[in-house]
C-alpha atoms as a PDB file:
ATOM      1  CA  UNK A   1       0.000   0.000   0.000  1.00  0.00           C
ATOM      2  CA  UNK A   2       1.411   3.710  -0.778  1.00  0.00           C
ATOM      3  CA  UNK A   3       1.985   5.463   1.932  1.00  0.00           C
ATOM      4  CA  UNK A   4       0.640   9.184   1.468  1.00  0.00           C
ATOM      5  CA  UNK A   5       3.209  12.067   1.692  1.00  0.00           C
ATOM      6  CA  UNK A   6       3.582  13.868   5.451  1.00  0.00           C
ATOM      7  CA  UNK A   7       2.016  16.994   5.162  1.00  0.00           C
ATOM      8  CA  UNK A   8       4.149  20.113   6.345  1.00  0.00           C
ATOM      9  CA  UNK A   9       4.033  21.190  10.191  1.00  0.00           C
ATOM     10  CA  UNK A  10       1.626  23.958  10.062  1.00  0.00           C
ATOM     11  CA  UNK A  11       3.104  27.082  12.081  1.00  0.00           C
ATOM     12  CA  UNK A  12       0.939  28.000  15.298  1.00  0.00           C
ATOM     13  CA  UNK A  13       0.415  31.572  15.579  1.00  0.00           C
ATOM     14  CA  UNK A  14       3.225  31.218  18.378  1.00  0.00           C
ATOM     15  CA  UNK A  15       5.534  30.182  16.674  1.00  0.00           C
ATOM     16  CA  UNK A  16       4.927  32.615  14.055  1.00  0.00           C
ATOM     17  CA  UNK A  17       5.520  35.448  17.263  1.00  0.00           C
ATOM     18  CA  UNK A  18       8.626  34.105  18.158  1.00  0.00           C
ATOM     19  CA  UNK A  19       9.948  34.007  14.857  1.00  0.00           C
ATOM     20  CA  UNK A  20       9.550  37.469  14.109  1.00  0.00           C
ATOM     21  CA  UNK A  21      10.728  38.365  17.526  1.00  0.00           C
ATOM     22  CA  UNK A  22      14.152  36.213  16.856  1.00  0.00           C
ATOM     23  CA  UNK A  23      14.265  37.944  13.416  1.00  0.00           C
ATOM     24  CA  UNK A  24      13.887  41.532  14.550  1.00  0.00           C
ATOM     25  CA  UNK A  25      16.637  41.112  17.391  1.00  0.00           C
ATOM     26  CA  UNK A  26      19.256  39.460  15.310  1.00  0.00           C
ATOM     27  CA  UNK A  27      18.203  41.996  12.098  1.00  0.00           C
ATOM     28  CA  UNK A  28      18.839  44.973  14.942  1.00  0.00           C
ATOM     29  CA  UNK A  29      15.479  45.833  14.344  1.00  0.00           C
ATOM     30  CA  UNK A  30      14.426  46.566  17.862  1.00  0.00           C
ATOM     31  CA  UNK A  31      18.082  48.639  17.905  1.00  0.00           C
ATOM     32  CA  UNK A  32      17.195  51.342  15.204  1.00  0.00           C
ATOM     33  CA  UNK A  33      17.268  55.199  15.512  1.00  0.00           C
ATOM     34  CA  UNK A  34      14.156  57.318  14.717  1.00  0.00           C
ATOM     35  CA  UNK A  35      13.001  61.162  14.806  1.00  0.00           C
ATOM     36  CA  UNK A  36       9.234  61.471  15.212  1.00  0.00           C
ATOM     37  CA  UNK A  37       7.479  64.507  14.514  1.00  0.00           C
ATOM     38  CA  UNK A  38       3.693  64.670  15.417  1.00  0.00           C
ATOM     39  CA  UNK A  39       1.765  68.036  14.876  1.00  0.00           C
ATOM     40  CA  UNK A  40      -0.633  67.884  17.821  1.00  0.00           C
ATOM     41  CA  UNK A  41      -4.234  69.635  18.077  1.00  0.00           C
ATOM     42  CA  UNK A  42      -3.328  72.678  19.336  1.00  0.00           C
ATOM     43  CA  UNK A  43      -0.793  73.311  16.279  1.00  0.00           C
ATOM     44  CA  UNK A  44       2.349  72.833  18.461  1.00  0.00           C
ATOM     45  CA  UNK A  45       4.859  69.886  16.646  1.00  0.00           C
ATOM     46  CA  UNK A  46       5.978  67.285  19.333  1.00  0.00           C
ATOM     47  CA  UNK A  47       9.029  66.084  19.151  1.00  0.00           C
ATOM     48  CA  UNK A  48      10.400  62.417  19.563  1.00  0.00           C
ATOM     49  CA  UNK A  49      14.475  61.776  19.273  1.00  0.00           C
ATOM     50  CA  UNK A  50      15.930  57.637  19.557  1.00  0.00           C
ATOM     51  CA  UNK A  51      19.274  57.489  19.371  1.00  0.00           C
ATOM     52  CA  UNK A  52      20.768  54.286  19.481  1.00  0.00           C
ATOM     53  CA  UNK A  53      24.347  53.219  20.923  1.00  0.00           C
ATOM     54  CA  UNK A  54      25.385  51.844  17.157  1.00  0.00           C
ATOM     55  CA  UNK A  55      24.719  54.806  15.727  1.00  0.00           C
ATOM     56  CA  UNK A  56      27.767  56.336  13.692  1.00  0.00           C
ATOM     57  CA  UNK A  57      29.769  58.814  16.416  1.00  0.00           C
ATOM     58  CA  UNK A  58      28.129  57.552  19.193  1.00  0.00           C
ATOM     59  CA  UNK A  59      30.780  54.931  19.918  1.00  0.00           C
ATOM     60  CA  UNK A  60      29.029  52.565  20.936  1.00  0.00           C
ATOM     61  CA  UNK A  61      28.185  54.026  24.339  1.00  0.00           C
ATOM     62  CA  UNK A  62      25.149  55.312  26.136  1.00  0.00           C
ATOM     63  CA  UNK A  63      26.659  58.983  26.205  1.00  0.00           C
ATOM     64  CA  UNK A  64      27.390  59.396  22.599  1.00  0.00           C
ATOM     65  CA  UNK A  65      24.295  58.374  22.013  1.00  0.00           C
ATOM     66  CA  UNK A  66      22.642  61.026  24.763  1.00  0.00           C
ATOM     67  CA  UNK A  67      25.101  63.625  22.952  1.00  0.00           C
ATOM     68  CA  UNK A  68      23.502  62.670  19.579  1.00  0.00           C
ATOM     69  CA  UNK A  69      20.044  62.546  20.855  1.00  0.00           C
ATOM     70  CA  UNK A  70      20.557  65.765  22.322  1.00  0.00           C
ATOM     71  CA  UNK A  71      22.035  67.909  19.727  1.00  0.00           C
ATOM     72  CA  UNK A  72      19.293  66.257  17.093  1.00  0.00           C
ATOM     73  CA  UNK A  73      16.699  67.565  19.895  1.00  0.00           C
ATOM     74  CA  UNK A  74      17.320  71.016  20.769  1.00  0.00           C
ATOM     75  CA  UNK A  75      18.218  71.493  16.748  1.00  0.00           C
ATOM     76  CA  UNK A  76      14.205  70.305  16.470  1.00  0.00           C
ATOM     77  CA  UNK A  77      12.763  72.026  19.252  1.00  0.00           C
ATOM     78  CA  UNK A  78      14.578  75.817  17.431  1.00  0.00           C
ATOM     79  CA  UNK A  79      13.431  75.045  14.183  1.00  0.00           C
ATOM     80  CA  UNK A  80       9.695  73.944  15.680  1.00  0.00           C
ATOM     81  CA  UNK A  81       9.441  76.204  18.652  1.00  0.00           C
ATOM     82  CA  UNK A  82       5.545  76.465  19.686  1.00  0.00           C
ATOM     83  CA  UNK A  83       4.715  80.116  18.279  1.00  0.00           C
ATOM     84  CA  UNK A  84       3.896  83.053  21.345  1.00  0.00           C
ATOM     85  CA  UNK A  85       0.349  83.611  21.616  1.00  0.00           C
ATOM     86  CA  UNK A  86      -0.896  87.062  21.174  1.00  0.00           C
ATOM     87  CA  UNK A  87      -3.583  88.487  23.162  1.00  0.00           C
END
């Protein structure tokens, strides 16, 4: 009698989590600089700085990083600083 072919393990939705979590850690997805920029309802632009350690010049430490993160900031906050209400 044939024997019928074994059917591929189906992936639980688990296992489909835990992939993707492996992936993004070893891709250095999780370990990724960002600048967000959000114009909130009052008109005023909030702003969001991630620096990561890896980045280039930060040397691979915490405080080149701050240093970065900082110097991206203020930069931000000048160029979008909330305008003075007049009465």
């Amino acid at each position: 009698m044939p024997t019928k072919p074994k059917q591929p393990h189906r992936l639980t939705l688990s296992e489909i989590v835990e992939r993707q979590l492996a992936a993004a850690h070893t891709n250095g997805v999780g370990d990724s600089s960002s600048v967000k920029l959000v114009l909130n309802a009052r008109g005023m632009t909030q702003v969001e700085v991630k620096v990561s350690t890896s980045e280039p010049g930060a040397g691979g430490t915490v405080e080149g990083a701050r240093a970065i993160a900082e110097a991206l900031y203020d930069a931000l906050l000048e160029k979008y600083a909330p305008i003075e209400a007049t009465a």
